[in-house]
Protein backbone atom coordinates (compact mmCIF):
# COMPACT_ATOMS: atom_id res chain seq x y z
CA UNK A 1 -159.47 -76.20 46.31
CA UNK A 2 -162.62 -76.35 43.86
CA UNK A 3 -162.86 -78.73 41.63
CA UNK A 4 -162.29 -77.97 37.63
CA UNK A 5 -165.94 -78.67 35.82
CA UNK A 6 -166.81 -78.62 32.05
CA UNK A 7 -169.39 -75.20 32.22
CA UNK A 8 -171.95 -75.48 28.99
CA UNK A 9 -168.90 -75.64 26.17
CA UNK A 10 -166.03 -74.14 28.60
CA UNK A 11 -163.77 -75.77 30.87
CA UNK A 12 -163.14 -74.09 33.71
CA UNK A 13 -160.08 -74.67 36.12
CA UNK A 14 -160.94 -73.31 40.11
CA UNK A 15 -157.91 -74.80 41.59
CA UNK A 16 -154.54 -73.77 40.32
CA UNK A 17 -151.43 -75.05 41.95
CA UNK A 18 -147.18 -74.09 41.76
CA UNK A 19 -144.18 -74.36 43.51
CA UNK A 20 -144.30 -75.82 46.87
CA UNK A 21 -148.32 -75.91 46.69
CA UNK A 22 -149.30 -79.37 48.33
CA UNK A 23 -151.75 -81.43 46.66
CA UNK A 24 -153.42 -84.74 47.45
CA UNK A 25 -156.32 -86.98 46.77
CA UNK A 26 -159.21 -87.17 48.24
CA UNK A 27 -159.28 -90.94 47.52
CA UNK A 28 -155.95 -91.76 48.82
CA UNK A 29 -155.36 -89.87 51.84
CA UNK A 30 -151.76 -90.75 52.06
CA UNK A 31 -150.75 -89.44 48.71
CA UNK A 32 -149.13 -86.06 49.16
CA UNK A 33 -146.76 -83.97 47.03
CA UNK A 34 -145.79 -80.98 46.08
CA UNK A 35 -146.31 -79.77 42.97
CA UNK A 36 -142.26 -78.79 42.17
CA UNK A 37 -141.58 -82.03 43.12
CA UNK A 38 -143.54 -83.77 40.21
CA UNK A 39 -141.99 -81.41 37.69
CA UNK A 40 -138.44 -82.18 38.96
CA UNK A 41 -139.09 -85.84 38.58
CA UNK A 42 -137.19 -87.55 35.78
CA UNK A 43 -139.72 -89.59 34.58
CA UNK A 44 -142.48 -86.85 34.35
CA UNK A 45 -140.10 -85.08 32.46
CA UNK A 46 -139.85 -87.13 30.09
CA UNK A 47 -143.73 -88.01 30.11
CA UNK A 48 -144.09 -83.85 29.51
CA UNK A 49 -141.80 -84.40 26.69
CA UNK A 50 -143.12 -86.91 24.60
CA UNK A 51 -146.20 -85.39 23.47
């Protein structure tokens, strides 16, 4: 996936992800998840909810 990058005044995203998409980071190769997983996670829940 691109990267997202701050374009003159816009921010542009290039790398959407849903559902069972995998992500992981470049810097630590052996972090993997998908992205439904994260937002059936209690405690991100609540992180989502608090603002």
């Amino acid at each position: 996936m691109a990267k997202d990058r701050i374009d003159g005044e816009r921010y542009g995203i290039h790398g959407l992800y849903e559902g069972d998409d995998r992500v992981s980071s470049d810097k630590l190769p052996c972090v993997s998840c998908a992205i439904g997983d994260l937002f059936r996670d209690e405690n991100i829940r609540k992180l989502m909810s608090s603002n």
